[in-house]
Protein backbone atom coordinates (compact mmCIF):
# COMPACT_ATOMS: atom_id res chain seq x y z
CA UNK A 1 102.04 136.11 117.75
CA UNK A 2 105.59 134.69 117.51
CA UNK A 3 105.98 131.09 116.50
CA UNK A 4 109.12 129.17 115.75
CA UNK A 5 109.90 125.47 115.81
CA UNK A 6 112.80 122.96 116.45
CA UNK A 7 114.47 124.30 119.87
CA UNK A 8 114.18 127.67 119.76
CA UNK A 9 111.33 129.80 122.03
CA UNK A 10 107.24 129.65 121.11
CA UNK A 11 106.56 132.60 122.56
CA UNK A 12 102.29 132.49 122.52
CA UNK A 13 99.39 132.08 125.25
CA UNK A 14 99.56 128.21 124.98
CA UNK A 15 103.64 127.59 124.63
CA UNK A 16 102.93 124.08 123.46
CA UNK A 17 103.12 123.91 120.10
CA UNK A 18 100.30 122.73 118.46
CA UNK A 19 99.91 119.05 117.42
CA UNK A 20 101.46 117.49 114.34
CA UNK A 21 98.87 114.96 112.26
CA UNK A 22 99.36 111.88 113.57
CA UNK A 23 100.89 108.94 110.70
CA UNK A 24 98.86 105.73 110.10
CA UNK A 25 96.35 103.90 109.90
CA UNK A 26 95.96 103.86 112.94
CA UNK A 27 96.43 107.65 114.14
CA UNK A 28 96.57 110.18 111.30
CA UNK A 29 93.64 112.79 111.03
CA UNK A 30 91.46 112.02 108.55
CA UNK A 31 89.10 114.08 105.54
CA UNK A 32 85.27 114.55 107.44
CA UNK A 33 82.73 111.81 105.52
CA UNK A 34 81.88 113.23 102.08
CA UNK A 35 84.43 115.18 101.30
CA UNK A 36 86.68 115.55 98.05
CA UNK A 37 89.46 113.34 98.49
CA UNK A 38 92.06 113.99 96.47
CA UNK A 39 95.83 112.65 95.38
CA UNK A 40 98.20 112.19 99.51
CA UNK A 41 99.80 115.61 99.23
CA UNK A 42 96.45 117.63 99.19
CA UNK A 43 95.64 115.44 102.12
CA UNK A 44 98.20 116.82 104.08
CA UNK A 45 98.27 120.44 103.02
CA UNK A 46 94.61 121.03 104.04
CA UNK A 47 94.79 120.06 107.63
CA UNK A 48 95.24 123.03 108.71
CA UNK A 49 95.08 124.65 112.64
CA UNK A 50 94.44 127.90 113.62
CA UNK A 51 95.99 129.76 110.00
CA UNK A 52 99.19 127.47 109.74
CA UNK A 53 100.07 123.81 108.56
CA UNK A 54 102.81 120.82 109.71
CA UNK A 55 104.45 119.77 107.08
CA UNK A 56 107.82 117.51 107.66
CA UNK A 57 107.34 118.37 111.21
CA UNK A 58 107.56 122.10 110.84
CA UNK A 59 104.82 124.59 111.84
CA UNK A 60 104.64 127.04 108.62
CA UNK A 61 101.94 129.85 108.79
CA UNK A 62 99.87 130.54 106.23
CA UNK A 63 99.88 133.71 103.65
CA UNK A 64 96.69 135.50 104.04
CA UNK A 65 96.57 136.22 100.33
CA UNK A 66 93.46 134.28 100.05
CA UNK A 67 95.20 130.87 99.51
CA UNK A 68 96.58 131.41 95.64
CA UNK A 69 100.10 130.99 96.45
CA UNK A 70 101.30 127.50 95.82
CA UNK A 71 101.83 125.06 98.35
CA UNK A 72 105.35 124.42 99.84
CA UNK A 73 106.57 120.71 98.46
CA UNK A 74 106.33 118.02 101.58
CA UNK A 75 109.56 116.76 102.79
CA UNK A 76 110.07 113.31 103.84
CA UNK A 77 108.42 113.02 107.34
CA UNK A 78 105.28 115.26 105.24
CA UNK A 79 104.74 112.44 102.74
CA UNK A 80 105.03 109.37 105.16
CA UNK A 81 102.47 111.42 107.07
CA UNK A 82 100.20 112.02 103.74
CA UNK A 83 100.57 108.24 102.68
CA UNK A 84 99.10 107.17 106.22
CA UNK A 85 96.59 109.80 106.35
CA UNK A 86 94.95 107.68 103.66
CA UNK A 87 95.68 104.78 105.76
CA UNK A 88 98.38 103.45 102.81
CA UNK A 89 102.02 102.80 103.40
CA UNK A 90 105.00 105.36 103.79
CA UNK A 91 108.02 104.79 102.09
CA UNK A 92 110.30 103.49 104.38
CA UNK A 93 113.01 106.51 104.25
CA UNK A 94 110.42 108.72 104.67
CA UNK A 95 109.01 106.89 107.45
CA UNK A 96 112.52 107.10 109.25
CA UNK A 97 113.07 110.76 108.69
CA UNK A 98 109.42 111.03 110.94
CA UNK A 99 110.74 109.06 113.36
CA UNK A 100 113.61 111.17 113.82
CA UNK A 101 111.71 113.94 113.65
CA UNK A 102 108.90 112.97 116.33
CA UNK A 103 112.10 112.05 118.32
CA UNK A 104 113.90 115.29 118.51
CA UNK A 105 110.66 117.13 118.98
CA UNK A 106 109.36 115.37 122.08
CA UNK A 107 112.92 115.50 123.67
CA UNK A 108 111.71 119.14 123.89
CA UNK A 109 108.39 119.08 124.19
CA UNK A 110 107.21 115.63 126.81
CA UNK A 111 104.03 116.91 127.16
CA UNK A 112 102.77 116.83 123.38
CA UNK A 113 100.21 113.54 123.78
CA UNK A 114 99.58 114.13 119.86
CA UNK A 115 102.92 113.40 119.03
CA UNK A 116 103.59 110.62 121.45
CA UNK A 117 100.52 108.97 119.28
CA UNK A 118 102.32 109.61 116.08
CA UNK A 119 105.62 108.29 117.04
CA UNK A 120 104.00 104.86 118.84
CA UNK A 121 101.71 104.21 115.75
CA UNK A 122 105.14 104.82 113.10
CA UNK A 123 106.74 102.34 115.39
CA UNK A 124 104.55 100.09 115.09
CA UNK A 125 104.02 100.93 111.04
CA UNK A 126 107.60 100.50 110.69
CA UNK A 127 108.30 97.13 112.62
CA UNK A 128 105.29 95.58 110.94
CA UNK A 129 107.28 96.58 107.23
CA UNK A 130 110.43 95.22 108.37
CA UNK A 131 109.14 92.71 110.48
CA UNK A 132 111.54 93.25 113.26
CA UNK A 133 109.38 93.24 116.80
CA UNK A 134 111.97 95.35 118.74
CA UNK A 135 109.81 98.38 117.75
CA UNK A 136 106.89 97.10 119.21
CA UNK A 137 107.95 97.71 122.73
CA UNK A 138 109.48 101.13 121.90
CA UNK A 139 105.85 101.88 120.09
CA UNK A 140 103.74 100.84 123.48
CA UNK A 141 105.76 102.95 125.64
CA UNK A 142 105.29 106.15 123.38
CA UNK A 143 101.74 105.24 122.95
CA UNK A 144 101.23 105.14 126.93
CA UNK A 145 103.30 107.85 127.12
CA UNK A 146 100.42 109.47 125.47
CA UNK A 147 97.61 107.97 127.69
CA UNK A 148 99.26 109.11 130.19
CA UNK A 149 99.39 112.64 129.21
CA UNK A 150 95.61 113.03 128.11
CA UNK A 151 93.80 109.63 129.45
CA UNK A 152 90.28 111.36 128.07
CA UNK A 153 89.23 111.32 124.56
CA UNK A 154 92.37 109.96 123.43
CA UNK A 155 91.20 108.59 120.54
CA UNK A 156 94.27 108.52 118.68
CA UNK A 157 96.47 106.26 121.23
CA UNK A 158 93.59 103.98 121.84
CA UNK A 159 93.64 103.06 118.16
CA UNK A 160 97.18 102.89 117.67
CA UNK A 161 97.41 100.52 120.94
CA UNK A 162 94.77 97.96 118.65
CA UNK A 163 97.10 98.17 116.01
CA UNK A 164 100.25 97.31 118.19
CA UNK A 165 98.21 94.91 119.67
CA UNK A 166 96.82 92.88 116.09
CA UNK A 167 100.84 93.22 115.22
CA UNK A 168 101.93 91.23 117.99
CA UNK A 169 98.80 88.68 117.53
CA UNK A 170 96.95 89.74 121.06
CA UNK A 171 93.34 89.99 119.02
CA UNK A 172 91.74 89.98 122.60
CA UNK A 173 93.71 92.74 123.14
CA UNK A 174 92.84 95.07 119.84
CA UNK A 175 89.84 93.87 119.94
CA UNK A 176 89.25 96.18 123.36
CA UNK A 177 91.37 98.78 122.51
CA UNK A 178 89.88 98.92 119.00
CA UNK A 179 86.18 99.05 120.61
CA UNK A 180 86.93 101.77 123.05
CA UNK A 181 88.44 104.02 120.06
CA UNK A 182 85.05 103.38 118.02
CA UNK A 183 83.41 104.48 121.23
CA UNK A 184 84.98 107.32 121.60
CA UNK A 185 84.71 108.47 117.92
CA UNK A 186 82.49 106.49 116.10
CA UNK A 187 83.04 108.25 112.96
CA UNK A 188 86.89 108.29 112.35
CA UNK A 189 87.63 105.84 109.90
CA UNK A 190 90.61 104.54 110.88
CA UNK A 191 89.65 103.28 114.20
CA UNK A 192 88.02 100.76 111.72
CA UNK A 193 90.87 98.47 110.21
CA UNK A 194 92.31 97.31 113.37
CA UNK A 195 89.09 96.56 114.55
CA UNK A 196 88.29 94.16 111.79
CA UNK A 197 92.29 92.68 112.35
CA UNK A 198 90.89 92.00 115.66
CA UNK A 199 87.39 90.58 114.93
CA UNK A 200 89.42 88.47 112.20
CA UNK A 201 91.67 86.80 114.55
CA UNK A 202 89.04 86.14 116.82
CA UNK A 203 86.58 84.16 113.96
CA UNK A 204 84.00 86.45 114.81
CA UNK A 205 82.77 87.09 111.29
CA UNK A 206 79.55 88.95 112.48
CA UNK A 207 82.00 91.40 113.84
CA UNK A 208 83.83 91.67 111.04
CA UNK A 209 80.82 92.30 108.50
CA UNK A 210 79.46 95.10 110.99
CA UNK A 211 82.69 96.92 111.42
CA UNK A 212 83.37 96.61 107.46
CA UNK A 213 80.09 98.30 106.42
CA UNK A 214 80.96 101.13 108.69
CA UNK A 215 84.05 101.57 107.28
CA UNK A 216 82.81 101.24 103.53
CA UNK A 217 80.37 104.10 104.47
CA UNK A 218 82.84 106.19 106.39
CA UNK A 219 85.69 106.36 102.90
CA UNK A 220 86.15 104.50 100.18
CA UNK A 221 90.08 104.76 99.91
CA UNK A 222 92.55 102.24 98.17
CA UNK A 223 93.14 101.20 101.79
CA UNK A 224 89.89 100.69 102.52
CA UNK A 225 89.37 98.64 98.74
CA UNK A 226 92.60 96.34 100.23
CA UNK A 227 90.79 95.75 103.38
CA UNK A 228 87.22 94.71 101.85
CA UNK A 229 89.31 92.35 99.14
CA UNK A 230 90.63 90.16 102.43
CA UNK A 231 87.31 89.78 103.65
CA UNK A 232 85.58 88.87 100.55
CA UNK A 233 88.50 86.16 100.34
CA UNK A 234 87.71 84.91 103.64
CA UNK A 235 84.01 84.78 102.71
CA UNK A 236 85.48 82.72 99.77
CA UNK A 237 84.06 85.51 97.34
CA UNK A 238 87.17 85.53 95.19
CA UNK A 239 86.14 87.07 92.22
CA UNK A 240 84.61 89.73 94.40
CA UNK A 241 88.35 90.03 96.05
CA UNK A 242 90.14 90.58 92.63
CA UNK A 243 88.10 93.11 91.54
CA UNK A 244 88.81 95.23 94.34
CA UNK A 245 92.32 94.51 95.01
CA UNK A 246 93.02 95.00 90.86
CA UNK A 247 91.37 98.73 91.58
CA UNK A 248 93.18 99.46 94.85
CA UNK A 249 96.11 98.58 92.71
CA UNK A 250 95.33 100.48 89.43
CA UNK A 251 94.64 103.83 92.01
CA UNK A 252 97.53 102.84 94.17
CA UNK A 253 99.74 106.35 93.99
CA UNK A 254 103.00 105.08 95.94
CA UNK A 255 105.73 102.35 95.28
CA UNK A 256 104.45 100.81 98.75
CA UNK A 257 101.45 101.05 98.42
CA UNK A 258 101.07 99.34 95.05
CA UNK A 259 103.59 96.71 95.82
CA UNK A 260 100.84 95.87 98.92
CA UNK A 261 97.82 95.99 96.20
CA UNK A 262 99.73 93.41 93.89
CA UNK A 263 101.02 90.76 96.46
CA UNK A 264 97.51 90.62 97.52
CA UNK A 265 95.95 89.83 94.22
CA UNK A 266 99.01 87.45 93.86
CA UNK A 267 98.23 85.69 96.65
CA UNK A 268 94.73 84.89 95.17
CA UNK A 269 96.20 83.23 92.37
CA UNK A 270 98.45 80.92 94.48
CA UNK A 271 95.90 80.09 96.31
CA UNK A 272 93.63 79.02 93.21
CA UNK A 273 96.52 77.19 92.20
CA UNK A 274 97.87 79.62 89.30
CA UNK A 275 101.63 79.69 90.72
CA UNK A 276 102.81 81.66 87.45
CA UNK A 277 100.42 84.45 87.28
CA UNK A 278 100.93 84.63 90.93
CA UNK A 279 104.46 85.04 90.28
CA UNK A 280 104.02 87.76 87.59
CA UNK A 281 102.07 90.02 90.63
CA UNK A 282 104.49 89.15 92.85
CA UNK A 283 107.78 90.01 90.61
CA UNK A 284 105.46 93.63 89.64
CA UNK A 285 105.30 93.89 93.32
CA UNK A 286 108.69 94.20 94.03
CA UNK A 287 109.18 96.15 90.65
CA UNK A 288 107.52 98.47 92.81
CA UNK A 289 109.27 98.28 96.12
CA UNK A 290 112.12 95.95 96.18
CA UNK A 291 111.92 95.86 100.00
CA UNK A 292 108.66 94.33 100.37
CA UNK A 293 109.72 91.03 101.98
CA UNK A 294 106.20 89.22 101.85
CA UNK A 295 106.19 89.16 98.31
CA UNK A 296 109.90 88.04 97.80
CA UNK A 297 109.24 84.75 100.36
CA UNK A 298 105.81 84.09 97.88
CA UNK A 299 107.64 84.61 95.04
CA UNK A 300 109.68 81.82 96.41
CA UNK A 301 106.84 79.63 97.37
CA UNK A 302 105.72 80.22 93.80
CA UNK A 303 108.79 79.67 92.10
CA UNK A 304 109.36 76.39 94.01
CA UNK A 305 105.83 74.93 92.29
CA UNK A 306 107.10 75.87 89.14
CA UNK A 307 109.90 73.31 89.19
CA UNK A 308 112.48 76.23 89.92
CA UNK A 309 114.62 75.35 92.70
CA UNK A 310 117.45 76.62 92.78
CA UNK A 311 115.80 80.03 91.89
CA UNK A 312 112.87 79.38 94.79
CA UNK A 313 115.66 79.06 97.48
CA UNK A 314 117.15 82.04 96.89
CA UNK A 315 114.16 84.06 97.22
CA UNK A 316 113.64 82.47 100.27
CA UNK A 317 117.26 83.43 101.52
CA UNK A 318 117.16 86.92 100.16
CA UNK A 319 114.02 87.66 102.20
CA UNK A 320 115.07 85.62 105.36
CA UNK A 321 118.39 88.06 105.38
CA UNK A 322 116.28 90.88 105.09
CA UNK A 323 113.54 90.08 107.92
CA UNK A 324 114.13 86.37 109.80
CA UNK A 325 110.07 85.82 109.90
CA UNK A 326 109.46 82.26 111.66
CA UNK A 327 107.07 81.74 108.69
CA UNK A 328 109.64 82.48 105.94
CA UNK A 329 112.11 79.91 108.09
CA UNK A 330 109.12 77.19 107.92
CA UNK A 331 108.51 77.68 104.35
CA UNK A 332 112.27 77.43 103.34
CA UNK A 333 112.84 74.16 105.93
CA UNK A 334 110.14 72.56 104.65
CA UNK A 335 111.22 73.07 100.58
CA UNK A 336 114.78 72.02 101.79
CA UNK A 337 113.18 68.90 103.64
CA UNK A 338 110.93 68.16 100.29
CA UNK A 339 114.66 68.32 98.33
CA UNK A 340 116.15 65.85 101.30
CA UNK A 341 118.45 67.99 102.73
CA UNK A 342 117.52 67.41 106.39
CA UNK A 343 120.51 69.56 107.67
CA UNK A 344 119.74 72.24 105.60
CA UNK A 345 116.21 72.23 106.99
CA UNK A 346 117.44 71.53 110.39
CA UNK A 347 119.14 74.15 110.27
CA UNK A 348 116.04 76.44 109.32
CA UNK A 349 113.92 75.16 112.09
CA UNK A 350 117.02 76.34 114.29
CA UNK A 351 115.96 79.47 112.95
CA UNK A 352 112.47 79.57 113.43
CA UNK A 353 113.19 78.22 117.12
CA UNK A 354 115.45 81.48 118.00
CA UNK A 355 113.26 83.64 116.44
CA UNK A 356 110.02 82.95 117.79
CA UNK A 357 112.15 83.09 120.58
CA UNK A 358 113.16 86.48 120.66
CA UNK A 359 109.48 87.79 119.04
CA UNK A 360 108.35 86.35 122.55
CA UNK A 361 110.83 89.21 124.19
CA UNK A 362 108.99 91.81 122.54
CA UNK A 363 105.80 90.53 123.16
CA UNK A 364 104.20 89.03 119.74
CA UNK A 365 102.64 85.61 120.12
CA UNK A 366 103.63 83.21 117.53
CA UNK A 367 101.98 80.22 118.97
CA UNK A 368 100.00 78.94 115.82
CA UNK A 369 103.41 79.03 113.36
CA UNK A 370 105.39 77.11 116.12
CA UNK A 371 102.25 74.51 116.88
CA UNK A 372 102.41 73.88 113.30
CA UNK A 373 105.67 73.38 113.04
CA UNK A 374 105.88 71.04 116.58
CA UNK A 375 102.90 68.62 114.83
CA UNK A 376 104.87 68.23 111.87
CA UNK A 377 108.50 68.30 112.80
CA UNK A 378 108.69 68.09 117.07
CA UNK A 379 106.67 67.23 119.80
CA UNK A 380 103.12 66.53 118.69
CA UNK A 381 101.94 66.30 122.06
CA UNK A 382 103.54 70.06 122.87
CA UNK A 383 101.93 71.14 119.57
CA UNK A 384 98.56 70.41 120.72
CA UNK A 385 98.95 71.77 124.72
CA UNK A 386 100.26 74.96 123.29
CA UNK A 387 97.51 75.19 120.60
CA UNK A 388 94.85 74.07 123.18
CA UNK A 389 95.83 77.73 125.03
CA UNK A 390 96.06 79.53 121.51
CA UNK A 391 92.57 78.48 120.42
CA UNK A 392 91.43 79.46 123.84
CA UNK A 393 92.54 83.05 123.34
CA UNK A 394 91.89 83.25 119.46
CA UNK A 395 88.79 80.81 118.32
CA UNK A 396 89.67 81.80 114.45
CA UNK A 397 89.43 78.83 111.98
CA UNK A 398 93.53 79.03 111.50
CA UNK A 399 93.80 78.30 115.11
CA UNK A 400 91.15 75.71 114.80
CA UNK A 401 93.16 74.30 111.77
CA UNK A 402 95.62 74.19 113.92
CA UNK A 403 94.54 72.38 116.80
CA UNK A 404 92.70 69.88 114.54
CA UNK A 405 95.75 68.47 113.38
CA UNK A 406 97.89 68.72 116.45
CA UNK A 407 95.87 66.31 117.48
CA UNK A 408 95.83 63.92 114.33
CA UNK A 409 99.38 64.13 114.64
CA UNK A 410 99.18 63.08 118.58
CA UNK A 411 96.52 60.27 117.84
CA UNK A 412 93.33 61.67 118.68
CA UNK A 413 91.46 61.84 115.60
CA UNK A 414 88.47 62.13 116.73
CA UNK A 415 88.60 65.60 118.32
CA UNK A 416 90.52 66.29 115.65
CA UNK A 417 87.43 66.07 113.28
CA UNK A 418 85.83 68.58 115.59
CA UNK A 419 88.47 71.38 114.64
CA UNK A 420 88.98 70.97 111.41
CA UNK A 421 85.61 70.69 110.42
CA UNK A 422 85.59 74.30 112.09
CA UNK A 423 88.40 75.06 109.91
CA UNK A 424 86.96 74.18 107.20
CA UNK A 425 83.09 75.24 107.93
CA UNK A 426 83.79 78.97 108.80
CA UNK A 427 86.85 79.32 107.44
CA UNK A 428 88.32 80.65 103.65
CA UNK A 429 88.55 77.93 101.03
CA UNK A 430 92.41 76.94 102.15
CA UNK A 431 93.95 73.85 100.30
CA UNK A 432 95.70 72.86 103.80
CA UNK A 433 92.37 73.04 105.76
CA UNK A 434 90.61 70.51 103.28
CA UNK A 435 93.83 68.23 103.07
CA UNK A 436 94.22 68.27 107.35
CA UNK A 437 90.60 67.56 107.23
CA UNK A 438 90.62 65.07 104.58
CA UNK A 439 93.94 63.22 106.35
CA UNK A 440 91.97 63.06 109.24
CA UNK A 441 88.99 61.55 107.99
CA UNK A 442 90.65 59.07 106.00
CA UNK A 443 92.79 57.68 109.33
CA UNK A 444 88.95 57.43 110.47
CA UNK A 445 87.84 55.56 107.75
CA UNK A 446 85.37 57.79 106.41
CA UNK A 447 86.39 57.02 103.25
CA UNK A 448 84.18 59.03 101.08
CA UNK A 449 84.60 62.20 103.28
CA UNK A 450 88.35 61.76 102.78
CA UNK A 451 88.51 61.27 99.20
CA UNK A 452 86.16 64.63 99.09
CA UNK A 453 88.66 66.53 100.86
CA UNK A 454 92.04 65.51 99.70
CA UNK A 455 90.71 65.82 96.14
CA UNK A 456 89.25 69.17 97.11
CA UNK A 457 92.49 70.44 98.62
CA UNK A 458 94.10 69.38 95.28
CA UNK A 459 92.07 70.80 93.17
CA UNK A 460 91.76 74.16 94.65
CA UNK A 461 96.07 74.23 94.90
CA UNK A 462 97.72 71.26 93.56
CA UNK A 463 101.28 72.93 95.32
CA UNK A 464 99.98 74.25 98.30
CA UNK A 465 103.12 72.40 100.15
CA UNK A 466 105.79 70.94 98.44
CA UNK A 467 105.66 68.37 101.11
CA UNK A 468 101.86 67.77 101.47
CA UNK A 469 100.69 68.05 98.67
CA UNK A 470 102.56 64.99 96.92
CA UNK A 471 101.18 63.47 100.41
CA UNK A 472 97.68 64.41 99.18
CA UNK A 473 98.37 62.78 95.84
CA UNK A 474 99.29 59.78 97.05
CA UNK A 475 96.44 59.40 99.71
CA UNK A 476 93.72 60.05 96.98
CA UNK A 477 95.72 57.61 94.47
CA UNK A 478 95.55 54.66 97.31
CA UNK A 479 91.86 55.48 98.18
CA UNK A 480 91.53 55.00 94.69
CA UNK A 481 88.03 55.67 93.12
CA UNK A 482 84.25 54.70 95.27
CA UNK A 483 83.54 51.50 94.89
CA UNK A 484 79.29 51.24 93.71
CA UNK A 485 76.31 50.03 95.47
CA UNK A 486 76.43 52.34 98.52
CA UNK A 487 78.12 55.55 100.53
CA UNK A 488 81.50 55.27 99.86
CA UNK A 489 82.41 56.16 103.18
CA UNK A 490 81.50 52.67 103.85
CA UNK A 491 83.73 50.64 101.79
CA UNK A 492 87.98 50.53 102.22
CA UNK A 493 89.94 52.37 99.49
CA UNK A 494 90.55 50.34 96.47
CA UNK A 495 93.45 48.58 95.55
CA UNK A 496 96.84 50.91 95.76
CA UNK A 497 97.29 52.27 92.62
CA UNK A 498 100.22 54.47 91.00
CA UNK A 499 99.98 58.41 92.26
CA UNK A 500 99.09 61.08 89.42
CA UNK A 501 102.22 62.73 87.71
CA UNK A 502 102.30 65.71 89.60
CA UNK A 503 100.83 68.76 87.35
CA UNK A 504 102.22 71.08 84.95
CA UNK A 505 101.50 74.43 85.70
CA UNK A 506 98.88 76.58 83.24
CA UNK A 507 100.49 79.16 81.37
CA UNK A 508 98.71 82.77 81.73
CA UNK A 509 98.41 85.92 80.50
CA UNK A 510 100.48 88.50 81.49
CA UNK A 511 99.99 90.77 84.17
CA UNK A 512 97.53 93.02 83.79
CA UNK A 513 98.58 97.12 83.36
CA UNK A 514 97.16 98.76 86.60
């Protein structure tokens, strides 16, 4: 039998060539339950098809010498293929080289479904890493492309169409492609993760807790560690969440993948209010790969509670050159609005406006980030007709959050209890959920249920906004302390007094040697 690759002849029974492992999450093979795992390039090098291997795209066949030879080094489409067999992140070179690769190939070779599924789900890996949505329409055609060619047991394109899908926010939408992929092979691992993206986004926490314990039994990966540290952090199980994100990053083997691991044990400590040991994980992040862009806008965010401005801002510029988010524009309009400069923040809402704008072309729904931003900084009233339709789609407690103060802002605080309470009830333990509650409440005079709130929202993260959160100060200071003899919800705040300096953050230890 005469094989050869690239565009020369296959001359064999079958002439297509057989299929490469699919990269991602979302696609790529992965080890049967129980056995050995080992470090990413074994993980490549042992799935194997009829006596030969794929490595970099290329169809090698195997020595029969009984497998003591040494196996051939991976080239660059190999590894990004080994890092998202175990469901981790490629290197971004690497995951360009396989996107070239997949490229040429089905140019020759239409009919290859398998690597259809590979190239869709590397689109979608790579536009969710550099946050630029014009690969997600690229990634659904390639993806149908391989529906199309095998519409039976096509497990691999269902689950990469969930995973497109939770990218561009349409949780309805994973969540069906998601389920059909579990249907269809209940025991590949990977159909897993998007399903839980999907459940997530929808607030269906049952869901969620199912699909995770099916996952935890099917592999135990770093990937799977990173995914289980996010839900206990929704669950509000934070130690819980450390512990497994400081493992996934003490086993993390690439640059990516450990710069993922530490921005996501970073983000715990912002969000306990530790802004400089959330720095230090976020700095070690990008120690680890400079072009992860989530960790440069926190390390912004971070650097802005420390009291260091001018140093905060240019985080926030570096990473808004290198992927124009809508959140990143919020986040730097609002620290420029905080600093009065209202044409410097005008000019970042500008931003925000074009870009949710053109995310909307390729199909990603940023409804929430731009409802927010219309309550506090537009059209209240727009804010809370577009949210109305968002928490429709996607009843999660951030759309609830939402919604609840769209409406405070418009003047209808009663409903507005109803959401954030939501929020708040089945929801993490967010500083700006117990502040938009607490607002909320105190414009209803609950008094008591207000000064529970703000203080709550302050003392989980005393800079959880450089706006709100000296708005939070000030609300407690004028509700002052309860007055006695009965529920302090029934009494009016006490005599305005002066706010509280605004705190000096803690100095801690350093980071941690993972």
């Amino acid at each position: 039998m005469e094989i050869e690759t690239g565009s020369e002849s296959v001359t064999q029974k079958d002439r297509r060539p057989p299929p490469a492992p699919a990269p991602g999450p979302a696609l790529w093979s992965e080890p049967p339950r129980g056995a050995r795992r080992s470090p990413a390039v074994r993980r490549v090098l042992v799935a194997s098809v009829a006596g030969c291997v794929v490595l970099g795209g290329v169809l090698v066949l195997r020595p029969e010498s009984g497998g003591k030879a040494a196996p051939p080094a991976l080239g660059p489409a190999g590894r990004a293929m080994a890092a998202a067999g175990a469901g981790v992140p490629a290197a971004l070179p690497d995951l360009t080289v396989l996107i070239g690769e997949r490229e040429a190939h089905l140019r020759a070779h239409p009919g290859d479904d398998q690597s259809w599924a590979v190239l869709g789900a590397a689109y979608v890996e790579r536009g969710l890493r550099t946050a630029d949505s014009a690969y997600y329409p690229k990634a659904e055609e390639a993806l149908r492309a391989s529906l199309r060619t095998r519409p039976e047991g096509n497990a691999q394109a269902l689950t990469g169409m969930a995973t497109l899908a939770n990218a561009r926010h349409d949780f309805r939408g994973a969540r069906k492609w998601a389920e059909s992929a579990v249907k269809l092979a209940p025991k590949r691992w990977s159909a897993y993760p998007p399903l839980i993206d999907a459940y997530s986004g929808l607030g269906d926490a049952k869901g969620v807790g199912k699909a995770l314990e099916t996952l935890q039994e099917l592999n135990s990966g770093t990937s799977v560690m990173v995914k289980s540290g996010q839900i206990y952090r929704d669950r509000g199980w934070r130690e819980d969440a450390a512990s497994k994100l400081m493992d996934a990053a003490a086993l993390a083997e690439g640059p990516a993948e450990k710069a993922v691991c530490l921005y996501r044990v970073g983000e715990l400590a912002w969000e306990r209010g530790e802004p400089a040991e959330a720095l230090r994980y976020y700095e070690a992040a990008l120690r680890s790969d400079p072009d992860h862009h989530p960790s440069l806008a926190a390390k912004g965010r971070a650097l802005a509670a420390l009291g260091r401005t001018s140093e905060a801002l240019r985080s926030y510029q570096s990473a808004l050159v290198r992927q124009p988010a809508p959140e990143y524009a919020l986040a730097l309009g609002e620290l420029y609005e905080s600093l009065r400069l209202a044409p410097a923040a005008r000019a970042q809402y500008d931003v925000l406006r074009a870009r949710v704008k053109q995310e909307g072309v390729n199909g990603v729904n940023d409804e929430r980030v731009l409802g927010l931003f219309e309550a506090d900084h537009g059209d209240a009233d727009a804010a809370v007709e577009r949210l109305r339709a968002e928490f429709k789609r996607h009843g999660s407690p951030e759309a609830a959050d939402a919604l609840g103060w769209a409406l405070h802002r418009a003047g209808d605080d009663e409903e507005a209890l109803k959401y954030a309470t939501r929020a708040t009830d089945k929801g993490p333990r967010m500083a700006l959920f117990s502040y938009h509650r607490g607002q909320i409440e105190r414009d209803l005079e609950r008094y008591g249920a207000a000064r529970r709130h703000i203080g709550e929202a302050l003392l989980l993260n005393p800079f959880f906004s450089p706006l709100l959160a000296p708005k939070a100060r000030e609300a407690l200071a004028s509700l002052g302390d309860p007055p006695d003899g009965g529920p302090a919800q029934m009494y009016a705040p006490s005599p305005p007094a002066a706010a509280p300096p605004r705190p000096t953050p803690a100095q801690t230890q350093p980071l941690p040697q993972t």
